[in-house]
PDB file of N, CA and C in Angstrom:
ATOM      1  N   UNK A   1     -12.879  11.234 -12.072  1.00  0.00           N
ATOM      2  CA  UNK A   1     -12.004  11.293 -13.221  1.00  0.00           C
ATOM      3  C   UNK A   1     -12.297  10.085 -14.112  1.00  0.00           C
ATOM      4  N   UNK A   2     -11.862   9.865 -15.398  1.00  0.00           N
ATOM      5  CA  UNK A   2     -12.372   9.332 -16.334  1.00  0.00           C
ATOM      6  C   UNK A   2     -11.772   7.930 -16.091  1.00  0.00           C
ATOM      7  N   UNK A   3     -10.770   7.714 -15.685  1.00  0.00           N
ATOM      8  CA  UNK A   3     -10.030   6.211 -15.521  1.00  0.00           C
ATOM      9  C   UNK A   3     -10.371   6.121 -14.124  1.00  0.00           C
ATOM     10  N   UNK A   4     -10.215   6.647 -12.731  1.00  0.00           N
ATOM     11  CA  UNK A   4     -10.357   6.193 -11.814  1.00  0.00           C
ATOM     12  C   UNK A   4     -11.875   6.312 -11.128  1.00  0.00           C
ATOM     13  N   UNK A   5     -12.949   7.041 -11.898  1.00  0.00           N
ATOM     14  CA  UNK A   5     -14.398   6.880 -11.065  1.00  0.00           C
ATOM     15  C   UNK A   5     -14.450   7.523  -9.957  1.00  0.00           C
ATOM     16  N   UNK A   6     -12.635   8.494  -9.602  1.00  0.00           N
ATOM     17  CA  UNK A   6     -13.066   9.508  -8.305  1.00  0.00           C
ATOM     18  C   UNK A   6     -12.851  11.128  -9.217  1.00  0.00           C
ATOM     19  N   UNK A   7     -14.044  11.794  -8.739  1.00  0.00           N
ATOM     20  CA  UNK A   7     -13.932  12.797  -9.050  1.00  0.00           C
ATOM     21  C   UNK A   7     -12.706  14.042  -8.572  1.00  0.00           C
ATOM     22  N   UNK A   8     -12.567  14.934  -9.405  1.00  0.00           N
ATOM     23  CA  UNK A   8     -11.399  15.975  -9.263  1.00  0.00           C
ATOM     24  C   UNK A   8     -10.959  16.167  -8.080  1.00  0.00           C
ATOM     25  N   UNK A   9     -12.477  16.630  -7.580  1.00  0.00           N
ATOM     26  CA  UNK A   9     -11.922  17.241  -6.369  1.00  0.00           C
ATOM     27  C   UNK A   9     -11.720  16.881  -5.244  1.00  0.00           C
ATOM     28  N   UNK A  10     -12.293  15.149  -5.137  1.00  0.00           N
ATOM     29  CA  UNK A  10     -11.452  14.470  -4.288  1.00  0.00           C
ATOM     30  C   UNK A  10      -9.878  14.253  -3.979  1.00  0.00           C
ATOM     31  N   UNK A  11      -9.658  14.168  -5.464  1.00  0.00           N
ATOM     32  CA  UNK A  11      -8.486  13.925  -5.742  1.00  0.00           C
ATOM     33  C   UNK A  11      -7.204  14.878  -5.317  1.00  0.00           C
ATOM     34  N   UNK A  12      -8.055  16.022  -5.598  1.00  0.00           N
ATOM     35  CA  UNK A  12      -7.225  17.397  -5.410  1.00  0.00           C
ATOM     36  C   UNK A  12      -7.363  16.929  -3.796  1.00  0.00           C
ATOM     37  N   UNK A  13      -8.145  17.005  -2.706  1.00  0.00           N
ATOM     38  CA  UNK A  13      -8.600  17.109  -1.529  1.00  0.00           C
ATOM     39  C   UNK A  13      -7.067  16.015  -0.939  1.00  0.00           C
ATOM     40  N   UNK A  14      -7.282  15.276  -1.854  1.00  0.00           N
ATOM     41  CA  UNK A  14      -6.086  13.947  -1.194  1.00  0.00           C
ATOM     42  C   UNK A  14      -4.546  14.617  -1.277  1.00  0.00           C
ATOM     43  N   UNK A  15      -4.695  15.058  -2.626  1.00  0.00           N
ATOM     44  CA  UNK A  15      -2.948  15.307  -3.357  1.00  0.00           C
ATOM     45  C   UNK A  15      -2.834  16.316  -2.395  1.00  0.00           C
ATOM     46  N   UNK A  16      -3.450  17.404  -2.163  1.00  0.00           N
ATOM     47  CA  UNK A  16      -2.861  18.656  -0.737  1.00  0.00           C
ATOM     48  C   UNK A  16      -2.830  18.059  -0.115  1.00  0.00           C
ATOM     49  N   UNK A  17      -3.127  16.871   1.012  1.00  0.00           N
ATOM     50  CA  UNK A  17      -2.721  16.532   2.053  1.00  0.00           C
ATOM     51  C   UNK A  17      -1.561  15.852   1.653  1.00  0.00           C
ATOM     52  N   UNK A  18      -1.347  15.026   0.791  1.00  0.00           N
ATOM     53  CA  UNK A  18      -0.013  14.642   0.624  1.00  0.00           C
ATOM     54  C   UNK A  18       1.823  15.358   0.461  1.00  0.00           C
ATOM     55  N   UNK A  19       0.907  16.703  -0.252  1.00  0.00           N
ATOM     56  CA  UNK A  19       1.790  17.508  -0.601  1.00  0.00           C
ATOM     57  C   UNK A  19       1.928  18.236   0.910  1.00  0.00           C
ATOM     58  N   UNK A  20       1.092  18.785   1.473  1.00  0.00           N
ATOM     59  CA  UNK A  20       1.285  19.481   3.209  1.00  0.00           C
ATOM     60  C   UNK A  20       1.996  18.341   3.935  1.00  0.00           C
ATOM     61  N   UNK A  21       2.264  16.688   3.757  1.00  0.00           N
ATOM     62  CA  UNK A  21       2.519  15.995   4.274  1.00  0.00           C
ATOM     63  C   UNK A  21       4.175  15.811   3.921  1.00  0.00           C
ATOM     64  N   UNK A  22       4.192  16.630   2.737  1.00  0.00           N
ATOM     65  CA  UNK A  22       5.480  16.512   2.421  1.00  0.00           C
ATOM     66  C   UNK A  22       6.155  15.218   1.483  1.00  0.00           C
ATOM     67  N   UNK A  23       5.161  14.088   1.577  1.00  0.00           N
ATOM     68  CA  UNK A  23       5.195  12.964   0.904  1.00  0.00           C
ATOM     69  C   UNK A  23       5.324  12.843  -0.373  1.00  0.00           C
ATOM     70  N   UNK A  24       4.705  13.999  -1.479  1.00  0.00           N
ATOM     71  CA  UNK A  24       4.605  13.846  -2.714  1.00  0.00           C
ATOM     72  C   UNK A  24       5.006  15.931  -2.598  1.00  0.00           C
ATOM     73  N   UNK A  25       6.045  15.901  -4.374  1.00  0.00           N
ATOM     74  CA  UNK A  25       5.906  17.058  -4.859  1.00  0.00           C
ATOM     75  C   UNK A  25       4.801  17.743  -6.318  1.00  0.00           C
ATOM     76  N   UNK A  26       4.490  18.486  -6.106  1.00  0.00           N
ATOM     77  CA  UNK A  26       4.082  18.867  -7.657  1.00  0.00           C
ATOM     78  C   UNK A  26       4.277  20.143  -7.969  1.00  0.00           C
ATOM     79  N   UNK A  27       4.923  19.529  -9.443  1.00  0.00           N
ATOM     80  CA  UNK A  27       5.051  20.714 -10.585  1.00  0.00           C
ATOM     81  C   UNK A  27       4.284  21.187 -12.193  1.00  0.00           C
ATOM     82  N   UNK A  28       3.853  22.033 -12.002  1.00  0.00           N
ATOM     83  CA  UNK A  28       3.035  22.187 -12.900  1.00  0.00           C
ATOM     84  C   UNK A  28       4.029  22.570 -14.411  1.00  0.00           C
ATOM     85  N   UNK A  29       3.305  21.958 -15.436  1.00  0.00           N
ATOM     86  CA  UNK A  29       3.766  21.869 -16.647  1.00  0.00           C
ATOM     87  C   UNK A  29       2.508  22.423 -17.742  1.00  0.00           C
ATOM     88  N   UNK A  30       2.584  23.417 -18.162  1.00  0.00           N
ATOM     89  CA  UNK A  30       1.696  23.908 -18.870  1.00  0.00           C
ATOM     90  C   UNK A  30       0.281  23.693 -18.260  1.00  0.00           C
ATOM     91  N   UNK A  31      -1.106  23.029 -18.662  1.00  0.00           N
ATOM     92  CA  UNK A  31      -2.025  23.047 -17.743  1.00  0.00           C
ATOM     93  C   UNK A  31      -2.224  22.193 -16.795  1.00  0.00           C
ATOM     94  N   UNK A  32      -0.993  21.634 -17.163  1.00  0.00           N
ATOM     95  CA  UNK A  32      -1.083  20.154 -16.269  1.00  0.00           C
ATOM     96  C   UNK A  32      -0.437  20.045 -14.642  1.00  0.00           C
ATOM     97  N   UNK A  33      -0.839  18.883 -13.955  1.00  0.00           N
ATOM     98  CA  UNK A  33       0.130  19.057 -12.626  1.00  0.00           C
ATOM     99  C   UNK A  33       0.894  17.572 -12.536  1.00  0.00           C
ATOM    100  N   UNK A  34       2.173  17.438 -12.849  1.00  0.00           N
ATOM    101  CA  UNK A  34       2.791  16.191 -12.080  1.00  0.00           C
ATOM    102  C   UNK A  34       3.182  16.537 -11.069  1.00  0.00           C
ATOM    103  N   UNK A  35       3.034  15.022 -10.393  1.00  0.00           N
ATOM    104  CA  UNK A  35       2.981  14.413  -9.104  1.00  0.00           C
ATOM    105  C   UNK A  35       4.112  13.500  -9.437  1.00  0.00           C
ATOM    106  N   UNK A  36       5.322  14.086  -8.129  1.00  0.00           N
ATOM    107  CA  UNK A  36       6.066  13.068  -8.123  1.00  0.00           C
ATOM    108  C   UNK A  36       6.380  12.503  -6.407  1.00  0.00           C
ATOM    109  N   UNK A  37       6.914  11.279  -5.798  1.00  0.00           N
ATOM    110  CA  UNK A  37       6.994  11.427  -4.586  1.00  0.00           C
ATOM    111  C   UNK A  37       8.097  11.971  -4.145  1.00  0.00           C
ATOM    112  N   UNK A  38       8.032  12.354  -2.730  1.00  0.00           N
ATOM    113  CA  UNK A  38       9.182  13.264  -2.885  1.00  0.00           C
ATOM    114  C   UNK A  38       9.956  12.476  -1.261  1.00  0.00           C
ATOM    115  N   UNK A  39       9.795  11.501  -1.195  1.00  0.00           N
ATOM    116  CA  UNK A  39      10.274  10.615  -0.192  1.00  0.00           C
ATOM    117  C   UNK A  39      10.730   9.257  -0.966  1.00  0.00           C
ATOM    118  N   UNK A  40      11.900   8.882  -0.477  1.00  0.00           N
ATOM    119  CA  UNK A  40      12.281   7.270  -1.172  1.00  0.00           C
ATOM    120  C   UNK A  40      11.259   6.062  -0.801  1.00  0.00           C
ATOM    121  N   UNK A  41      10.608   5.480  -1.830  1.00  0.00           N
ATOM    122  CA  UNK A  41       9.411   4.641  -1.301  1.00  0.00           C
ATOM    123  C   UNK A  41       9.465   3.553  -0.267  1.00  0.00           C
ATOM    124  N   UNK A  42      10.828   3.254   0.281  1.00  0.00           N
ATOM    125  CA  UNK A  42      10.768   2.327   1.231  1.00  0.00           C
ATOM    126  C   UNK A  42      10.390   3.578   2.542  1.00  0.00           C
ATOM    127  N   UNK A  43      10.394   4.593   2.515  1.00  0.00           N
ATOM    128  CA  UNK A  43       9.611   5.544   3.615  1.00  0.00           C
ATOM    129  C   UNK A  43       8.028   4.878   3.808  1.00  0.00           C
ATOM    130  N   UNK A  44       7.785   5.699   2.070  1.00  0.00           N
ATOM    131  CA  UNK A  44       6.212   5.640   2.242  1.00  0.00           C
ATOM    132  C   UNK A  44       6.232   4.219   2.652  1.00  0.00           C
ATOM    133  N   UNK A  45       6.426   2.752   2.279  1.00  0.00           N
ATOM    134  CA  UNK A  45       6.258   1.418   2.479  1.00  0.00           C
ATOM    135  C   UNK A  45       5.877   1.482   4.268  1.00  0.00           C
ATOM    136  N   UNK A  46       6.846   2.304   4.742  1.00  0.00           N
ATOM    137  CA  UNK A  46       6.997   1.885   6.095  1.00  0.00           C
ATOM    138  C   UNK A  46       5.977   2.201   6.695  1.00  0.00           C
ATOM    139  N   UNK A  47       5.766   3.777   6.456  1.00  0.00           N
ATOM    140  CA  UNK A  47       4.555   4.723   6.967  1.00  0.00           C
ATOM    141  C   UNK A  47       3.260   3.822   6.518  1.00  0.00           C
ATOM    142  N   UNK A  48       2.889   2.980   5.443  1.00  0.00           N
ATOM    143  CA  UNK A  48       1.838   2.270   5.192  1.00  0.00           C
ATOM    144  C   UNK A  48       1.355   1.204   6.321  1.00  0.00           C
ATOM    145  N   UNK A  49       2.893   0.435   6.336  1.00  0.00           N
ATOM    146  CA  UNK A  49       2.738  -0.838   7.370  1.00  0.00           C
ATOM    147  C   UNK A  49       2.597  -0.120   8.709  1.00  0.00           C
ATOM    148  N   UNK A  50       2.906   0.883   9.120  1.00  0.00           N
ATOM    149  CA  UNK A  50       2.795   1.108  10.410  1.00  0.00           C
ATOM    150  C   UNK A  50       1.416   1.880  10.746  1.00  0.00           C
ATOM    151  N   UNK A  51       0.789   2.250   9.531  1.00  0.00           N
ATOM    152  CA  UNK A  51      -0.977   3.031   9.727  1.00  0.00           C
ATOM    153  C   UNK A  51      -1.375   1.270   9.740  1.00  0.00           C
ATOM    154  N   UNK A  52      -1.248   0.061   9.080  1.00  0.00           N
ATOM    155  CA  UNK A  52      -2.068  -0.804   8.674  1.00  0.00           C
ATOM    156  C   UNK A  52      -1.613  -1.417  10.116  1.00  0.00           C
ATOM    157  N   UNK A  53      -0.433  -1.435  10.807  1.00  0.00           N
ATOM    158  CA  UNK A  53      -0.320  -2.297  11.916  1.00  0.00           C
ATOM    159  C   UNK A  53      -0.911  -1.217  12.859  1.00  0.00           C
ATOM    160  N   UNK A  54      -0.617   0.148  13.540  1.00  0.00           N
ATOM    161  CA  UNK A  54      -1.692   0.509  14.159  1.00  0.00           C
ATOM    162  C   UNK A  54      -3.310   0.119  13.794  1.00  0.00           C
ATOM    163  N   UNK A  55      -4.342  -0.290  12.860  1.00  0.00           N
ATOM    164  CA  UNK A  55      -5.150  -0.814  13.211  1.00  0.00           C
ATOM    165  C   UNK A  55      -5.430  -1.834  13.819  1.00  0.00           C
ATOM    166  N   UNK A  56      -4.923  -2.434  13.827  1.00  0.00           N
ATOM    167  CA  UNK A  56      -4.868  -3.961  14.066  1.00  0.00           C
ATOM    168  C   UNK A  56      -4.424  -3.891  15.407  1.00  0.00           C
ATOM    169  N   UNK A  57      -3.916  -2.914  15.998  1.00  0.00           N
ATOM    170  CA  UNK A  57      -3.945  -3.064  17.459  1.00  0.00           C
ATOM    171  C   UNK A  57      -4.999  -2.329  18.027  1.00  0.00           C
ATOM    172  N   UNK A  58      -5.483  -1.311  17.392  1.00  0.00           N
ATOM    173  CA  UNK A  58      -6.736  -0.889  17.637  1.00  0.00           C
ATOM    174  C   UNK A  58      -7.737  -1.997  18.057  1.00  0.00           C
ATOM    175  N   UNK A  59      -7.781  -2.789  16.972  1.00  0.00           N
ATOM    176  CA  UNK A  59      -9.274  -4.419  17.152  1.00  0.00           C
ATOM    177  C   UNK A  59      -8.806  -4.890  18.365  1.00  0.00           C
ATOM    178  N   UNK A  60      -7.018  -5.156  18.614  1.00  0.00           N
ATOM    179  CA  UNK A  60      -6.876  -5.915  19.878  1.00  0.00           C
ATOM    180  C   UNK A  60      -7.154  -5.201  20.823  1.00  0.00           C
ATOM    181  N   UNK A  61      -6.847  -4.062  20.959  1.00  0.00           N
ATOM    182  CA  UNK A  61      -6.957  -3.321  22.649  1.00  0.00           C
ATOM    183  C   UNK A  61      -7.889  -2.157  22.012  1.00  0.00           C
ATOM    184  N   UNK A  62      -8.985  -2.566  21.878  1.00  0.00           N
ATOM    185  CA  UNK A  62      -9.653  -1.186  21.982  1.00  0.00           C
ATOM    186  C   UNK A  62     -10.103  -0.206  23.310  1.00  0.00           C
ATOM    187  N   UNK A  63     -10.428   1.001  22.977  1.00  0.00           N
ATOM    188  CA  UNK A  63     -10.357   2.315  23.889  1.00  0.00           C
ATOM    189  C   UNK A  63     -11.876   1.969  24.969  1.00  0.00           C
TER     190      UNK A  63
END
């Protein structure tokens, strides 16, 4: 895409998992699609810190 340097259909590839994730809604408005989240962001915040702190125990105890 023209501002972010990732193409469409990555993008699209991401926004369905978000949307199957339930995390974000979208509604389409003429040709367009907004994206809104559809969880209060201290959720998503949490769900972030807890993917970024599961790595980090990954490095300590790995499999």
């Amino acid at each position: 895409m023209k501002y972010t340097g990732v193409s469409a259909s990555t993008i699209n590839w991401h926004m369905k998992r978000l949307i199957d994730a339930r995390l974000v809604n979208a509604k389409r408005e003429a040709q367009f699609v907004r994206y809104e989240l559809a969880v209060e962001k201290e959720r998503v915040l949490k769900l972030l810190i807890i993917q970024e702190f599961g790595k980090g125990l990954q490095k300590l105890y790995p499999k």
